[in-house]
PDB file of N, CA and C in Angstrom:
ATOM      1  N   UNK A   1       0.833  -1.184   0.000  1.00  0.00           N
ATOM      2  CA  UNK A   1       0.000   0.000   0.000  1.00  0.00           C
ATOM      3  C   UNK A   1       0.883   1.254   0.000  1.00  0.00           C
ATOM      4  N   UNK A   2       1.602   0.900   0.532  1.00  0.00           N
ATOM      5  CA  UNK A   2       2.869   2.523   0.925  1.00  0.00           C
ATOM      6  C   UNK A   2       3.448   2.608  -0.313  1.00  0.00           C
ATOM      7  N   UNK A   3       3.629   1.533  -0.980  1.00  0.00           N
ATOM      8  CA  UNK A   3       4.842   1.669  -2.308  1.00  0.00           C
ATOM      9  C   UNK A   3       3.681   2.293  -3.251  1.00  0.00           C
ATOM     10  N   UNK A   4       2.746   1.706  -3.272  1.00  0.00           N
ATOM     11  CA  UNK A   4       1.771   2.115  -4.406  1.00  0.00           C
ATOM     12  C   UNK A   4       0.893   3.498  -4.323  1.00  0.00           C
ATOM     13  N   UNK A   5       1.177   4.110  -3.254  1.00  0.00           N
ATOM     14  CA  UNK A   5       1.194   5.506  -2.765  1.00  0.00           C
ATOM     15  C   UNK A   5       2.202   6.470  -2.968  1.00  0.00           C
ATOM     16  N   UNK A   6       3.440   5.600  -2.817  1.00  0.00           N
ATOM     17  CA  UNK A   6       4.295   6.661  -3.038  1.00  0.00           C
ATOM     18  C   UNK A   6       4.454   6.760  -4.758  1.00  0.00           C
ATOM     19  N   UNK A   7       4.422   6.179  -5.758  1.00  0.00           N
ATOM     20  CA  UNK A   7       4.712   6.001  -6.451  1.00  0.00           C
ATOM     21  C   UNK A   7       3.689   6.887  -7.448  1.00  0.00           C
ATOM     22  N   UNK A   8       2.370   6.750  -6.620  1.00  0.00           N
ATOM     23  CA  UNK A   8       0.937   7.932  -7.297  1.00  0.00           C
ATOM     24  C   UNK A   8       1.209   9.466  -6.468  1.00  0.00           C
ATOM     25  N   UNK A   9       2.078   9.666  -5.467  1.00  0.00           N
ATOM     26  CA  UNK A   9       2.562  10.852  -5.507  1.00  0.00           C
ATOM     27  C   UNK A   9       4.040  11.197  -5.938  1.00  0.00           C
ATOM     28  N   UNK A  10       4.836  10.670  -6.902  1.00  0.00           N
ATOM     29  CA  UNK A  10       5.800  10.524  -7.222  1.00  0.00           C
ATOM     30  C   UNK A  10       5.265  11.271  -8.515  1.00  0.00           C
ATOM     31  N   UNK A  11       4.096  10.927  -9.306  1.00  0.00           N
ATOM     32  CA  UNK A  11       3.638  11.692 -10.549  1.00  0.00           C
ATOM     33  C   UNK A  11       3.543  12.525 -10.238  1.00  0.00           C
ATOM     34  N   UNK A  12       3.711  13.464  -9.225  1.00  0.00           N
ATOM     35  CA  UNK A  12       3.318  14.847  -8.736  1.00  0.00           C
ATOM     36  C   UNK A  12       4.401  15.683  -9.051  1.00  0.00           C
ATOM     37  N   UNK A  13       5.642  14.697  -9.085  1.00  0.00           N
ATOM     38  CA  UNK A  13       7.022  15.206  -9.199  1.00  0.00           C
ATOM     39  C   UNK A  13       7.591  15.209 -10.812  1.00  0.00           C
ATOM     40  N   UNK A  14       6.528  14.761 -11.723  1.00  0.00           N
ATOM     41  CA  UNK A  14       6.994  14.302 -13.015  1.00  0.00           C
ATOM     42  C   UNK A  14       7.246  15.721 -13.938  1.00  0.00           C
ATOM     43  N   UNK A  15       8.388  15.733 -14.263  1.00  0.00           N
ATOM     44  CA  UNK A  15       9.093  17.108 -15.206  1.00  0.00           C
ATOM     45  C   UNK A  15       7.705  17.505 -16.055  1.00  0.00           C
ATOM     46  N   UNK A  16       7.021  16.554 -17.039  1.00  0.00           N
ATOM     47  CA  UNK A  16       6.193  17.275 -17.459  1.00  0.00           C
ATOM     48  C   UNK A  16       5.306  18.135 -17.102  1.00  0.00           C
ATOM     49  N   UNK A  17       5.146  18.167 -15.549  1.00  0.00           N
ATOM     50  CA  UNK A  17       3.826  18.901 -14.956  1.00  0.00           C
ATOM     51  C   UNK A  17       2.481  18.030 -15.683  1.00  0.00           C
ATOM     52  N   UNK A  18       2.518  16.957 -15.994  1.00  0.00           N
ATOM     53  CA  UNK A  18       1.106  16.850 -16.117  1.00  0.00           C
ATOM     54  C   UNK A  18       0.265  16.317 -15.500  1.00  0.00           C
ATOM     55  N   UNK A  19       0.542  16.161 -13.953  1.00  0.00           N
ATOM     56  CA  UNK A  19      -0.249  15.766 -12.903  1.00  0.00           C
ATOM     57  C   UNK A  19      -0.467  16.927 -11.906  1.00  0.00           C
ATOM     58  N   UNK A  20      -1.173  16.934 -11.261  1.00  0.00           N
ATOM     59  CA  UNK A  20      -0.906  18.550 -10.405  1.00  0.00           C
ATOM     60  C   UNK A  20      -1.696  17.922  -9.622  1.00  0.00           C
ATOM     61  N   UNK A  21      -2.489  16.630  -9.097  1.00  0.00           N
ATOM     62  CA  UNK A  21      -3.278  16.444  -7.698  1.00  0.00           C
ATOM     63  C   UNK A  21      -3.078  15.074  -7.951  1.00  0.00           C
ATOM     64  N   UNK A  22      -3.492  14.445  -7.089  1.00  0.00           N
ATOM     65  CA  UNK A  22      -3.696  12.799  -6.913  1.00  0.00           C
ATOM     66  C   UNK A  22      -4.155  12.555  -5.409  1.00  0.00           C
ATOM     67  N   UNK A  23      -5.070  11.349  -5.288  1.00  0.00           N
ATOM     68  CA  UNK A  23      -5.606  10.782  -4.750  1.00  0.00           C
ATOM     69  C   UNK A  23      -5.540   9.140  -4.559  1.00  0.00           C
ATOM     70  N   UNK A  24      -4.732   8.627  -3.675  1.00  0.00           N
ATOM     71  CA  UNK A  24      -4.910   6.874  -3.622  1.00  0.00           C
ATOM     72  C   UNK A  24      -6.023   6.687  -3.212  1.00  0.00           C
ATOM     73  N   UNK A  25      -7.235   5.503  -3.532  1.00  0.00           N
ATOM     74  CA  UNK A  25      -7.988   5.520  -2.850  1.00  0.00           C
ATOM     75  C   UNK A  25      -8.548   3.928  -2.948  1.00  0.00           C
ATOM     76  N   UNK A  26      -8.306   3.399  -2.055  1.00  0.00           N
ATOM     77  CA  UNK A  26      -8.681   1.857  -2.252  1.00  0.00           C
ATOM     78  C   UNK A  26      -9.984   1.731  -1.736  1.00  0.00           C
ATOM     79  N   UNK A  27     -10.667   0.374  -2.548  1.00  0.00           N
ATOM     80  CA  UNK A  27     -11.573   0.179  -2.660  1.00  0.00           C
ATOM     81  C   UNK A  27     -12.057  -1.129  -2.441  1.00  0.00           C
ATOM     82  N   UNK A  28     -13.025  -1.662  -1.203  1.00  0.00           N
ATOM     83  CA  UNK A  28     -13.190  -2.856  -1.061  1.00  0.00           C
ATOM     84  C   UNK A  28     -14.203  -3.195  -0.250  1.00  0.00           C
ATOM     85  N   UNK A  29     -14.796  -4.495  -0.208  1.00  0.00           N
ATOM     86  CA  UNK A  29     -16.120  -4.776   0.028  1.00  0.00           C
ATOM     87  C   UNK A  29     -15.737  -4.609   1.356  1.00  0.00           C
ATOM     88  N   UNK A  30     -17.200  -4.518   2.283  1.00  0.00           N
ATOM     89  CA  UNK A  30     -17.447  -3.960   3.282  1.00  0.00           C
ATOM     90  C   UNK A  30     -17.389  -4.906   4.149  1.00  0.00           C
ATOM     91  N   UNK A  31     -17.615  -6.519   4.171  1.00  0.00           N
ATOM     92  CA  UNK A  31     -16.930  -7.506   4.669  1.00  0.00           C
ATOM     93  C   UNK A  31     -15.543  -7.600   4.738  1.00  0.00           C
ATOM     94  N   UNK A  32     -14.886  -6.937   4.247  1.00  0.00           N
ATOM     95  CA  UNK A  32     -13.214  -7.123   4.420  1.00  0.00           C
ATOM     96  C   UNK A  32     -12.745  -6.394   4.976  1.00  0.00           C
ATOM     97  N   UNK A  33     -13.289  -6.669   6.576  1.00  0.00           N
ATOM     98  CA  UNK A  33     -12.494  -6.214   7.957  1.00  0.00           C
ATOM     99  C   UNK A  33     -10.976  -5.871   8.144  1.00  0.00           C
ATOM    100  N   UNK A  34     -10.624  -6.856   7.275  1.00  0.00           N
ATOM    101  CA  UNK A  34      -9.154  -6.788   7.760  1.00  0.00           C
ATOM    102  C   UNK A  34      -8.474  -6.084   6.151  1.00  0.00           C
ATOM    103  N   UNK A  35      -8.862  -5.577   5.457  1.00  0.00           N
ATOM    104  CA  UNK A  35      -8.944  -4.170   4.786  1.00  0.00           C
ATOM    105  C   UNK A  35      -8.827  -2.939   5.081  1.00  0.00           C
ATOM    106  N   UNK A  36      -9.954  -3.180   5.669  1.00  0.00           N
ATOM    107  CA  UNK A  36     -10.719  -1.986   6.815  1.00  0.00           C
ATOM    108  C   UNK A  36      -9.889  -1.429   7.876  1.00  0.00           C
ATOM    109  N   UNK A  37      -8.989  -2.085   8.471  1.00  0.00           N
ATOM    110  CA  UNK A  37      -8.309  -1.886   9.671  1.00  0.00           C
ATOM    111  C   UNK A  37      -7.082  -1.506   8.998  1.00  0.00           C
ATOM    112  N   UNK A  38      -6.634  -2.455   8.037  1.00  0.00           N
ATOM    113  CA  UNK A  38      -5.580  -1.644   7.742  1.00  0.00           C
ATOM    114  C   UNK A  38      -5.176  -0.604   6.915  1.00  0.00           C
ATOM    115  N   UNK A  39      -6.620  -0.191   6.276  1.00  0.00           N
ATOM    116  CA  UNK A  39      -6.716   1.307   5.729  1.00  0.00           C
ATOM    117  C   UNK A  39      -6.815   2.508   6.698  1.00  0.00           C
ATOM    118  N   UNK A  40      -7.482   2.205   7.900  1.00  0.00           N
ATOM    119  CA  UNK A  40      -7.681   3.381   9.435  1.00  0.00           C
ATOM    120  C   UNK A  40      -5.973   3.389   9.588  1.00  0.00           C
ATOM    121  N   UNK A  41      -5.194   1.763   9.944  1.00  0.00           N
ATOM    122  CA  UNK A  41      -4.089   2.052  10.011  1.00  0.00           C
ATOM    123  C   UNK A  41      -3.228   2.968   9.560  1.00  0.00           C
ATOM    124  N   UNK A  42      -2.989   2.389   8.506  1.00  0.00           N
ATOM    125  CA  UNK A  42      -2.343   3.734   7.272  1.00  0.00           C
ATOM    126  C   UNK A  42      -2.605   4.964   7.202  1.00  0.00           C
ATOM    127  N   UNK A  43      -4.103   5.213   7.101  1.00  0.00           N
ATOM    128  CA  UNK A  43      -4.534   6.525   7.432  1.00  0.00           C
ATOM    129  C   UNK A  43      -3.717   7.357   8.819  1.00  0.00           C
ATOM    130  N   UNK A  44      -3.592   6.465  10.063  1.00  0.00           N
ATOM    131  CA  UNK A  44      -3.559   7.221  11.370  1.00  0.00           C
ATOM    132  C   UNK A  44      -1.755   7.184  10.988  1.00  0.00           C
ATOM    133  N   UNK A  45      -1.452   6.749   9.934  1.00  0.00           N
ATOM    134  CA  UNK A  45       0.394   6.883   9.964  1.00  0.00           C
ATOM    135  C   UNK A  45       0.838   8.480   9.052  1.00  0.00           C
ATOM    136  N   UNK A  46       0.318   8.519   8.342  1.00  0.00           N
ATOM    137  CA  UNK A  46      -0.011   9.848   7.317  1.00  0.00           C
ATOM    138  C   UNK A  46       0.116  11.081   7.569  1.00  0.00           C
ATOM    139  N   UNK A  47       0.457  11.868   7.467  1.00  0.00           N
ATOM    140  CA  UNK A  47       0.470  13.262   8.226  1.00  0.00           C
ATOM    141  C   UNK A  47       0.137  14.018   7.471  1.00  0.00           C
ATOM    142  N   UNK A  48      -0.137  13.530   6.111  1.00  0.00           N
ATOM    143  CA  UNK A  48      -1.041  14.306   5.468  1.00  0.00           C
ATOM    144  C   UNK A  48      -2.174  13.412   4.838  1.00  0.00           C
ATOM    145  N   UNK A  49      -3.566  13.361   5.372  1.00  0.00           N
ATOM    146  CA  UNK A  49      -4.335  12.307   4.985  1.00  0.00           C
ATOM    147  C   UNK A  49      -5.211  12.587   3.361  1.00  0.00           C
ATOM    148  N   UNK A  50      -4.766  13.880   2.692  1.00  0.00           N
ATOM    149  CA  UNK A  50      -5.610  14.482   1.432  1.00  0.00           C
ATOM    150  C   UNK A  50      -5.718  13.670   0.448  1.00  0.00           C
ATOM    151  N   UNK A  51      -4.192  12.907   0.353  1.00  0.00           N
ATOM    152  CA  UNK A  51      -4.054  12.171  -0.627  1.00  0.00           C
ATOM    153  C   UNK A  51      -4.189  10.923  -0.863  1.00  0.00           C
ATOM    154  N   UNK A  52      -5.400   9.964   0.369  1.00  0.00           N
ATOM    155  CA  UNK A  52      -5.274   8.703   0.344  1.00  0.00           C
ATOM    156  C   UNK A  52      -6.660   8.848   1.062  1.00  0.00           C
ATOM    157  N   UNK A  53      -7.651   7.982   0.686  1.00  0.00           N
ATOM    158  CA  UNK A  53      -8.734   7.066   1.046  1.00  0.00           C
ATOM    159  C   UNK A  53      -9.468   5.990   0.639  1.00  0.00           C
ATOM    160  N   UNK A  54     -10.335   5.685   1.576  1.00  0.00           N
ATOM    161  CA  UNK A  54     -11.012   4.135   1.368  1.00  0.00           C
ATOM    162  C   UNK A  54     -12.162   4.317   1.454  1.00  0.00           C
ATOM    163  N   UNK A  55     -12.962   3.243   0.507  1.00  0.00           N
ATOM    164  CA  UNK A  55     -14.499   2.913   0.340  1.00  0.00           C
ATOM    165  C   UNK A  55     -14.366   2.394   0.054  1.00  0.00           C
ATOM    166  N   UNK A  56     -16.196   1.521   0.545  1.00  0.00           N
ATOM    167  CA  UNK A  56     -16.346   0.078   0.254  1.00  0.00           C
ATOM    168  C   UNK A  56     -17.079   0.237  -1.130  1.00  0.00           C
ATOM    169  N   UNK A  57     -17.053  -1.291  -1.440  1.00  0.00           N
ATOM    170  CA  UNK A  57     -17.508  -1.431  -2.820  1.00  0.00           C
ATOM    171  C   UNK A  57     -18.837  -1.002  -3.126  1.00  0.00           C
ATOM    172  N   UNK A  58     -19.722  -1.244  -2.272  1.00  0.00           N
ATOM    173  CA  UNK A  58     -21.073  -1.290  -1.848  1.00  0.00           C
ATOM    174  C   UNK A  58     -21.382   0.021  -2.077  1.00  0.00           C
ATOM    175  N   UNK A  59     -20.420   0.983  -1.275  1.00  0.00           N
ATOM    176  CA  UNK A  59     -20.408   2.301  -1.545  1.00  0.00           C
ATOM    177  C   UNK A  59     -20.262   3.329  -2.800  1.00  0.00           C
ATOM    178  N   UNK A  60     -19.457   2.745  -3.146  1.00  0.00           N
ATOM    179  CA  UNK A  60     -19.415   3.093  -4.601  1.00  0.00           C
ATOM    180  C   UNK A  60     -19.833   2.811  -5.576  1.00  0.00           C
ATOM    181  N   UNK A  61     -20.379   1.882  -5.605  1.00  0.00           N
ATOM    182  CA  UNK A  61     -22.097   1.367  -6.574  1.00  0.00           C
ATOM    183  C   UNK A  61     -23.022   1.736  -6.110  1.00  0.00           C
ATOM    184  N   UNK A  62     -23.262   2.042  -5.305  1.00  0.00           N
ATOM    185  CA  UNK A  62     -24.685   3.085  -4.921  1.00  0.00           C
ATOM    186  C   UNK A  62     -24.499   4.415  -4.613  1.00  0.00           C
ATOM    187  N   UNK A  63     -23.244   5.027  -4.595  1.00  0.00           N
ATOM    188  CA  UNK A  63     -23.320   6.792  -4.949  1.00  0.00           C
ATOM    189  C   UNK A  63     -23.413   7.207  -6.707  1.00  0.00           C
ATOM    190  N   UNK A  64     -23.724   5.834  -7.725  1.00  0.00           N
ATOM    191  CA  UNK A  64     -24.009   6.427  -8.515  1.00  0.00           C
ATOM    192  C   UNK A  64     -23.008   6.984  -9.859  1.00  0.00           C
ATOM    193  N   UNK A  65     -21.825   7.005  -9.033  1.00  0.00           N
ATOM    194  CA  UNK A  65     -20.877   7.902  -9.537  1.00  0.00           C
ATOM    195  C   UNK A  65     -20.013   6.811 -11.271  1.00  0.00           C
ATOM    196  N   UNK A  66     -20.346   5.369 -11.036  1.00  0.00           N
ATOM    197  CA  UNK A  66     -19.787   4.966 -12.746  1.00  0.00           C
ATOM    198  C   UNK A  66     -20.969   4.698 -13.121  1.00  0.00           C
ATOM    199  N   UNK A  67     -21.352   4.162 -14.686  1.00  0.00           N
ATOM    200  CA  UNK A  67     -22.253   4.400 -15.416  1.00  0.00           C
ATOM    201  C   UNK A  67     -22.910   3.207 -15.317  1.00  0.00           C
ATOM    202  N   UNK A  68     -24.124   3.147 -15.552  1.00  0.00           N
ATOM    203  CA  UNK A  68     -24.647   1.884 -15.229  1.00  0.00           C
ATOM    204  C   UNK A  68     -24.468   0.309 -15.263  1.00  0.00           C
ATOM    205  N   UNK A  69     -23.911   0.188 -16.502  1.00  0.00           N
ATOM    206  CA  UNK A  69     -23.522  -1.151 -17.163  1.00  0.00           C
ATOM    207  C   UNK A  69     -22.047  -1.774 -16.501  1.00  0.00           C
ATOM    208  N   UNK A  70     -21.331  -0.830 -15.815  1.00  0.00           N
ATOM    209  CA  UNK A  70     -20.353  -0.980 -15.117  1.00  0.00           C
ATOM    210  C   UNK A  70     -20.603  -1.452 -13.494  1.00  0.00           C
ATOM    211  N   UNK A  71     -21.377  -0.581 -13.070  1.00  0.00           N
ATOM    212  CA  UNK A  71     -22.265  -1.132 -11.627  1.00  0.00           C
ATOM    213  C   UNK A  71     -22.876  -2.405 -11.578  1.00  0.00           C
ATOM    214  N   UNK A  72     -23.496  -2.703 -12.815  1.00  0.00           N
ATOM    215  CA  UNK A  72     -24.420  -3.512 -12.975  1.00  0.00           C
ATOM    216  C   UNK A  72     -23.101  -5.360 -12.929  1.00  0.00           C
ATOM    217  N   UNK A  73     -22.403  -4.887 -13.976  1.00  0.00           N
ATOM    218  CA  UNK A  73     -21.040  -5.672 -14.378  1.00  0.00           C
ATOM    219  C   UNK A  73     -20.114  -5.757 -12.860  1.00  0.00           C
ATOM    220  N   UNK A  74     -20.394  -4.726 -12.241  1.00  0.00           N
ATOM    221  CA  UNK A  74     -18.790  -4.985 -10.669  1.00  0.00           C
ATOM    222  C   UNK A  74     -20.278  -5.776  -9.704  1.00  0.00           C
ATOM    223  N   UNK A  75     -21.587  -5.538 -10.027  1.00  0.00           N
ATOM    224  CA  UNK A  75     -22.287  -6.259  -8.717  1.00  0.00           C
ATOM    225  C   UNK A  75     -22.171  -7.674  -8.966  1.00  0.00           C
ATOM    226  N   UNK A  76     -22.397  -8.172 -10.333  1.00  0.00           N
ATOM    227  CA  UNK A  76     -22.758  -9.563 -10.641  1.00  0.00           C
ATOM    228  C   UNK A  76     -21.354 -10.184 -10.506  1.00  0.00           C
ATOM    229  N   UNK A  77     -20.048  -9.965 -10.574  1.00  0.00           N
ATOM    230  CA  UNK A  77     -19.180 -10.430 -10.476  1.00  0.00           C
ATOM    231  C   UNK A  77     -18.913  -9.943  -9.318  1.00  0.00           C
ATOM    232  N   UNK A  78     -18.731  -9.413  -8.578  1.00  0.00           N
ATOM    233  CA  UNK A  78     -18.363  -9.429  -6.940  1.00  0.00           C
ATOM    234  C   UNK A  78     -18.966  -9.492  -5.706  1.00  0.00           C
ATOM    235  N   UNK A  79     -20.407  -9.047  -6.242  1.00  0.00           N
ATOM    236  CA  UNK A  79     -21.700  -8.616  -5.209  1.00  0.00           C
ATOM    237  C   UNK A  79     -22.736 -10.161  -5.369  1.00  0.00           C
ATOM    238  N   UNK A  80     -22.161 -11.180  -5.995  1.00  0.00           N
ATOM    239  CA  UNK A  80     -23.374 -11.891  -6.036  1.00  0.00           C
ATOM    240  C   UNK A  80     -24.586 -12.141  -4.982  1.00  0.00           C
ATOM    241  N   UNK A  81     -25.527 -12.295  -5.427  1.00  0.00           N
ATOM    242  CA  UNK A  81     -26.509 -12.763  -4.723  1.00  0.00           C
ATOM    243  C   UNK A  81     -27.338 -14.061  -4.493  1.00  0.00           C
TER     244      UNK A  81
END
């Protein structure tokens, strides 16, 4: 998690300037406690927390925010019922 953080604020540093913000933000079902804990972890190590967060999957298929056929496609393959 740390390497793959540093490495998405490392584009921040790229000569071209063509990144100017970034955000890590992992993403995982809401049963995966031990996800969960170690995203608060990480978080409480951070001293700057702007550039890194977590949501569950659940969460992010119901704010709506990708397009339908994609929601529809991440529920049936991960969300089964």
């Amino acid at each position: 998690m740390w390497l793959e953080h540093l490495l998405l604020l490392s584009m921040l540093q790229h000569a071209s300037g063509s990144w100017t913000w970034a955000k890590y933000v992992v993403i995982h079902p809401a049963g995966n406690v031990d996800i969960a804990e170690l995203c608060a972890r990480y978080r409480g190590l951070l001293r700057d927390p702007s550039a890194f967060d977590a949501v569950t999957l659940e969460d992010l298929l119901d704010s709506g925010a990708l397009p339908a056929t994609t929601t529809a496609a991440l529920r049936e393959r991960y969300l089964p019922t």
